[in-house]
Structure formats: structure tokens, C-alpha cells
N, C-alpha and C. Protein backbone atom coordinates (compact mmCIF):
# COMPACT_ATOMS: atom_id res chain seq x y z
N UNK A 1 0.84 -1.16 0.00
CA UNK A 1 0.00 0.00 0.00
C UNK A 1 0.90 1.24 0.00
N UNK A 2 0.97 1.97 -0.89
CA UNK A 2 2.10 3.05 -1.45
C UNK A 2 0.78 4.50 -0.45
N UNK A 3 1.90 5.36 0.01
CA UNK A 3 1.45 6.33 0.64
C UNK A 3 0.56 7.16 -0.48
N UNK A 4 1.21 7.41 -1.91
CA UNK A 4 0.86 8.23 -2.83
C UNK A 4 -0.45 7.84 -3.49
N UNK A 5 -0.92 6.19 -3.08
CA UNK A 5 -2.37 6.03 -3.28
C UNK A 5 -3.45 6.38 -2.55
N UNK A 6 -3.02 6.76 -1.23
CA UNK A 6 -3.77 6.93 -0.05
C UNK A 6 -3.69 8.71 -0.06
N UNK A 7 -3.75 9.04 -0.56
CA UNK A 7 -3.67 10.74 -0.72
C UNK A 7 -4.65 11.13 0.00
N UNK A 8 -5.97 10.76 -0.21
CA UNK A 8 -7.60 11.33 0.43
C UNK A 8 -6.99 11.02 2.16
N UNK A 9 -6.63 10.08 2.65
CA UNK A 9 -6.20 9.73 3.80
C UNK A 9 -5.67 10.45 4.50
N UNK A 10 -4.06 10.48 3.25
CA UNK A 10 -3.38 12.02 3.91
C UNK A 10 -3.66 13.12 4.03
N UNK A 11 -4.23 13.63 3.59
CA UNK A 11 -5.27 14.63 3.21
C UNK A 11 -5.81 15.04 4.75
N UNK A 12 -6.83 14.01 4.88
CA UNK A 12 -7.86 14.27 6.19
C UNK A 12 -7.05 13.91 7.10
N UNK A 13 -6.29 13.64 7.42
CA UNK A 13 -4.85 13.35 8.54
C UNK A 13 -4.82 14.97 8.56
N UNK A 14 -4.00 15.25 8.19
CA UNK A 14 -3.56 16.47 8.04
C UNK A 14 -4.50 17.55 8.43
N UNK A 15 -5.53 17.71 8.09
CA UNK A 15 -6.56 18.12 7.88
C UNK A 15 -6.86 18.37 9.64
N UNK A 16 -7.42 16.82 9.90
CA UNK A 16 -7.71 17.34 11.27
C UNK A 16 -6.49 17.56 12.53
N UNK A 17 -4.89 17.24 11.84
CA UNK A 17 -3.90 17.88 12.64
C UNK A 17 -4.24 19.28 12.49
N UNK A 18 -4.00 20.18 11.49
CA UNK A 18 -4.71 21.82 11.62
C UNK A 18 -5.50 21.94 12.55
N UNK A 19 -6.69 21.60 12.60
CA UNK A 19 -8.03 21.61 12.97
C UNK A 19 -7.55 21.84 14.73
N UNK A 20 -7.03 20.84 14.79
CA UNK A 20 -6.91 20.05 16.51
C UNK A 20 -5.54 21.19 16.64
N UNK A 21 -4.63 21.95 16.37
CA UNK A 21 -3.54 22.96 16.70
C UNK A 21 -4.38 24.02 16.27
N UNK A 22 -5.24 24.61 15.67
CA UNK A 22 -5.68 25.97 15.54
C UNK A 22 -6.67 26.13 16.66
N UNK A 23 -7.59 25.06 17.43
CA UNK A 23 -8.79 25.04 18.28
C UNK A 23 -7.99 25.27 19.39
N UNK A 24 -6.64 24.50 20.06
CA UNK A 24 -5.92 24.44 21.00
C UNK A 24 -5.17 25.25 21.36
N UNK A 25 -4.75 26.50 20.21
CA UNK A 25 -3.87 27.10 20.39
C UNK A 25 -4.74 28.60 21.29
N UNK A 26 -4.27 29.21 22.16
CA UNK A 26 -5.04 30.20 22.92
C UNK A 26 -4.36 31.83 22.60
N UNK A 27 -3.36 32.05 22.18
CA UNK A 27 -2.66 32.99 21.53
C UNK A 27 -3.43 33.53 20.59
N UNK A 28 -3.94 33.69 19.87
CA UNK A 28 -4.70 33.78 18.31
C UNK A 28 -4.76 34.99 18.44
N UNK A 29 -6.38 35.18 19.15
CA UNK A 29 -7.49 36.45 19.39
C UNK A 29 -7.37 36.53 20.55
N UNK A 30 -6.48 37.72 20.71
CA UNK A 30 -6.40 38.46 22.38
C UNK A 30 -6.73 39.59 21.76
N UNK A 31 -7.58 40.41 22.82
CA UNK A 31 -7.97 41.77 22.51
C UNK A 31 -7.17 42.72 22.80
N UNK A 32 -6.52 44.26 22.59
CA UNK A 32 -5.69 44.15 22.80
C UNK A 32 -6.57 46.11 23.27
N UNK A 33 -7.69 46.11 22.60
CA UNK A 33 -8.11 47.38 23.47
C UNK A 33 -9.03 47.23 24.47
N UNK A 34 -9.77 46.08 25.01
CA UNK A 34 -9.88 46.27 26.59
C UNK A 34 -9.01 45.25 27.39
N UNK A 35 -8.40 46.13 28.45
CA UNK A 35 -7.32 45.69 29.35
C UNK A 35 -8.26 44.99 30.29
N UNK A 36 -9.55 45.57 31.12
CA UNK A 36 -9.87 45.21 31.89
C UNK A 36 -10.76 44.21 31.60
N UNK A 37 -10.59 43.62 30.85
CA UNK A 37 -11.88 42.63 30.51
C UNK A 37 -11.59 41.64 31.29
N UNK A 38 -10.59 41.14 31.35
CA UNK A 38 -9.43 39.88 31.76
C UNK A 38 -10.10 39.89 33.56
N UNK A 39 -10.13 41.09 33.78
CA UNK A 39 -9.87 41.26 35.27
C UNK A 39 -11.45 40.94 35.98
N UNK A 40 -12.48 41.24 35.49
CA UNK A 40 -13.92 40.83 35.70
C UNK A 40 -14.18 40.25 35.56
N UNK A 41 -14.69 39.22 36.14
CA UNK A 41 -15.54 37.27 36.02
C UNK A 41 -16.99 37.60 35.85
N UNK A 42 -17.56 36.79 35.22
CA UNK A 42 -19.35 36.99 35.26
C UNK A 42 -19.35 36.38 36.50
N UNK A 43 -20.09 36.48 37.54
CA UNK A 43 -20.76 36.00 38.49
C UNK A 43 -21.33 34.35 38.51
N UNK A 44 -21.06 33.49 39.01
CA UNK A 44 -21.09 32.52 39.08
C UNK A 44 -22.84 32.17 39.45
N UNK A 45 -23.63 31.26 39.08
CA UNK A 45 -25.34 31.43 39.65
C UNK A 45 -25.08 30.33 40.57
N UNK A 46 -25.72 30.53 41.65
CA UNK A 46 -25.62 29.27 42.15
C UNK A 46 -27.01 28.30 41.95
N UNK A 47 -27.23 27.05 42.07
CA UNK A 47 -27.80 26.54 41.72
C UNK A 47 -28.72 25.47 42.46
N UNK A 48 -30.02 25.71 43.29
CA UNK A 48 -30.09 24.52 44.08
C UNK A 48 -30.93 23.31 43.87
N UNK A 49 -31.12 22.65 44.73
CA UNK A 49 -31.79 21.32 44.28
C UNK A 49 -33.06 21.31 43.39
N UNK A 50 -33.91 22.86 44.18
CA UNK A 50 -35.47 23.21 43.52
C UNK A 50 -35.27 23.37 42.17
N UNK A 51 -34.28 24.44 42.05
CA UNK A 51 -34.24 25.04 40.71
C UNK A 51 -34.24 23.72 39.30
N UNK A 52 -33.36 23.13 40.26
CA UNK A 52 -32.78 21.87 39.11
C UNK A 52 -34.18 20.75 39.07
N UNK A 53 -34.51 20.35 40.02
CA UNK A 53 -36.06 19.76 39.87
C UNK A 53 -36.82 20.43 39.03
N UNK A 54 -37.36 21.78 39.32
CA UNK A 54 -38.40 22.66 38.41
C UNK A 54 -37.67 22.43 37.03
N UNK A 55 -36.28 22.66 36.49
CA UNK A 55 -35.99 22.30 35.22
C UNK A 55 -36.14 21.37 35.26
N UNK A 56 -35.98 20.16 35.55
CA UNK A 56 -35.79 18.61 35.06
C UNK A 56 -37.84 18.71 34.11
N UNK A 57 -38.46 19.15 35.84
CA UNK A 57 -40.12 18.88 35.85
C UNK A 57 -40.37 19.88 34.07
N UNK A 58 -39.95 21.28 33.89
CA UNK A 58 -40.33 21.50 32.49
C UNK A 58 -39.82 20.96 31.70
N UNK A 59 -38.11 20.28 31.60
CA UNK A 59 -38.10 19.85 30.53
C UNK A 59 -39.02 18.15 29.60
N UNK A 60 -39.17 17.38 31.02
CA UNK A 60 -40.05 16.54 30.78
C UNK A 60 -41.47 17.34 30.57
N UNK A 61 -42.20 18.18 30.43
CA UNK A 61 -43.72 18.76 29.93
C UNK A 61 -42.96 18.88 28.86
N UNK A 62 -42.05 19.71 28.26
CA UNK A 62 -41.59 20.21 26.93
C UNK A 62 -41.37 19.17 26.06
N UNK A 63 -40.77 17.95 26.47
CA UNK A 63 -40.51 16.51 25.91
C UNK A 63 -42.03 16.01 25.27
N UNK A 64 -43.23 15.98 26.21
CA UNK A 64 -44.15 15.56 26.08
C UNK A 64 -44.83 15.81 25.48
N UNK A 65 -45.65 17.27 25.40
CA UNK A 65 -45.68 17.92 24.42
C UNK A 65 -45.21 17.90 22.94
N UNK A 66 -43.94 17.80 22.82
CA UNK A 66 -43.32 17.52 21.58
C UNK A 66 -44.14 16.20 20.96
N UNK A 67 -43.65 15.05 21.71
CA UNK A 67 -44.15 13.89 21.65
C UNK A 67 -45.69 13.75 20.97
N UNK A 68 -46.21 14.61 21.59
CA UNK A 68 -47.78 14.73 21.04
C UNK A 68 -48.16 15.14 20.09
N UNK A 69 -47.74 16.24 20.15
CA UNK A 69 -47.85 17.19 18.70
C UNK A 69 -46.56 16.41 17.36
N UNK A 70 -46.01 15.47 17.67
CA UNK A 70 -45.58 14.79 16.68
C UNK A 70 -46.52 13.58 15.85
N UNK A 71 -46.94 13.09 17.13
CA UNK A 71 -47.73 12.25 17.03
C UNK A 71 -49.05 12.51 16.31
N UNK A 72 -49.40 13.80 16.52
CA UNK A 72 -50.66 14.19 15.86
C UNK A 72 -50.36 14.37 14.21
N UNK A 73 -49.12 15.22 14.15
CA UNK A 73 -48.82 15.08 12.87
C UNK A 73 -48.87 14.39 12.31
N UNK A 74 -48.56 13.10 12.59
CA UNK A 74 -48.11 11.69 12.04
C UNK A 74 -49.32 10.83 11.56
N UNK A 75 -49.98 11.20 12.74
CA UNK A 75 -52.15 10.66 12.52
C UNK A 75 -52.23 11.65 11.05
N UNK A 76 -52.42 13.11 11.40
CA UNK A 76 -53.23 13.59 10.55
C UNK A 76 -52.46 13.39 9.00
N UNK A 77 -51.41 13.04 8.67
CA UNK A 77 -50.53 12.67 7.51
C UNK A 77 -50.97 11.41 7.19
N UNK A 78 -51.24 10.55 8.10
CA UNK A 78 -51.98 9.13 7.85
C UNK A 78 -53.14 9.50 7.40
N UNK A 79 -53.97 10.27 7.58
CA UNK A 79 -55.27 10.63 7.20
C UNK A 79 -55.24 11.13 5.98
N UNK A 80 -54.73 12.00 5.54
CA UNK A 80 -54.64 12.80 4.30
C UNK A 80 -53.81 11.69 3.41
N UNK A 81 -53.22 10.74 3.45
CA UNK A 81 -52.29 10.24 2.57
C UNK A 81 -51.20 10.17 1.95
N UNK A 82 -50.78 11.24 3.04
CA UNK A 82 -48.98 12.17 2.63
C UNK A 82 -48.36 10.85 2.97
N UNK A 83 -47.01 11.30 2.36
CA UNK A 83 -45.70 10.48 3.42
C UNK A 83 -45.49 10.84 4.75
N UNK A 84 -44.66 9.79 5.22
CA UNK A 84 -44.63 10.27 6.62
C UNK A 84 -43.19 10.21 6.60
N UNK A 85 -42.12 9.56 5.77
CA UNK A 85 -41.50 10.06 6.09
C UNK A 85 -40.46 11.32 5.76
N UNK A 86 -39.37 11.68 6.24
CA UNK A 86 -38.78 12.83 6.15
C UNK A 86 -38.60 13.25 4.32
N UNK A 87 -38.77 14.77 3.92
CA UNK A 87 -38.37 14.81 2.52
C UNK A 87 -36.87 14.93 2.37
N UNK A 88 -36.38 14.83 3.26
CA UNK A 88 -34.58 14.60 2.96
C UNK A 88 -33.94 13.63 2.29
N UNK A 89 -34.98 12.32 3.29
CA UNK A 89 -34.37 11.19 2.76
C UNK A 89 -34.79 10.24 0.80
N UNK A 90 -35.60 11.41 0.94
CA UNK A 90 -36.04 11.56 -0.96
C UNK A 90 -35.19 12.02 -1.93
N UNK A 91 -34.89 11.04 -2.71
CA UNK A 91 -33.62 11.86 -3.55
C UNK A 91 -34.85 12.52 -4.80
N UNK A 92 -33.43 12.53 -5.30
CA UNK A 92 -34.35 14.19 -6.76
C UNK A 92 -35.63 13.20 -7.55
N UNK A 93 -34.77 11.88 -7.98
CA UNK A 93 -35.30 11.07 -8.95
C UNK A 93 -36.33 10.54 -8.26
N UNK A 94 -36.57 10.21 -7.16
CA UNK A 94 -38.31 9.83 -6.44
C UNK A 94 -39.03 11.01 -6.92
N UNK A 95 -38.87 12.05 -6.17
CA UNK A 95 -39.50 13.74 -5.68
C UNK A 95 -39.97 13.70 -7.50
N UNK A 96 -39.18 13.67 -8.08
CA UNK A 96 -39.83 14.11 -9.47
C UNK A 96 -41.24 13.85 -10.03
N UNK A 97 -41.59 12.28 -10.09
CA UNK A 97 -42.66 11.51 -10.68
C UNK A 97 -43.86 12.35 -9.77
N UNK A 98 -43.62 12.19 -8.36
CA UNK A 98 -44.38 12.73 -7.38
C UNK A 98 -44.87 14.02 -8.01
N UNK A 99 -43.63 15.22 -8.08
CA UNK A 99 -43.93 16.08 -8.77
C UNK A 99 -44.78 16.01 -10.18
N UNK A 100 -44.34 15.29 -10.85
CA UNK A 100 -45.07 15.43 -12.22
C UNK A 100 -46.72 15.16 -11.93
N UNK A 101 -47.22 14.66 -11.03
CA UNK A 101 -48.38 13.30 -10.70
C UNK A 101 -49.32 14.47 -10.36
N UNK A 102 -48.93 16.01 -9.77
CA UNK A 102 -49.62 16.71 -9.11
C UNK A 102 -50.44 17.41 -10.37
């Protein structure tokens, strides 16, 4: 296996060596007209058990919700006779006939 066949390989090697030394490196973007920025922290929130319950408790309603209103979609698409599933996974050459049919 000759290196010079594997080019695409070397390629993305390389590729994400850049990637992984430009993300890591912290030098880059320093600002260099506010001095005091460095010196002020945002305030830390603190966080207690309630708070984190009351989120957990909306994000499960928000989950559910979703859930439903997906679900309804999914009925009323069964009803009408659409697809159900996603138009992404439709390439051009399906989508077309469909198109022409209308």
C-alpha cells in the first residue's frame, strides 16, 4: 500500500492535525483594546436542588408535548395520505414523478 495512493487519507490526517492545533492554540485572538476585561468574572449562579427539579419537571412537559404534537402530525398525515416520512431522505429522482403526478 504506497502512501501516494492513499492521498484522500493524507489529506484528512492532516486536515484534522490543523483543525486540533488551531482550536488548542489560545494565543490567536487576544484583545488588545480592553485591558480590563481579563480582570472581571461573570458572576457565578448558584444553583439549588429546587431550581434543578423545576428544570428537570419542564423539561419533561416540553418533551411531552413535543411527543404529542408529533404524534398528531403523524395521525393527521396518515389521514390525508402524505408520506410520513422525512423529505430529505427523498432523492431528486423519487421527488420528481411525485412532482409530475400533481
Amino acid at each position: 500500500m504506497s502512501l501516494l495512493k492513499n492521498w484522500k487519507l493524507l489529506l484528512a490526517a492532516f486536515g484534522v492535525v490543523v483543525l486540533a492545533a488551531c482550536t488548542s492554540s489560545s494565543g490567536g485572538s487576544s484583545s488588545k483594546g480592553t485591558a480590563d476585561q481579563g480582570s472581571a468574572e461573570a458572576p457565578k449562579e448558584v444553583i439549588d436542588e429546587n431550581k434543578l427539579k423545576k428544570a428537570e419537571q419542564e423539561a419533561m412537559a416540553l418533551t411531552e408535548e413535543n411527543h404529542k404534537m408529533r404524534r398528531e402530525i403523524f395521525e393527521s398525515k396518515n389521514k390525508l395520505g402524505m408520506p410520513t416520512s422525512p423529505v430529505a431522505e427523498e432523492t431528486p429522482a423519487e421527488a420528481a414523478p411525485a412532482e409530475a403526478a400533481k
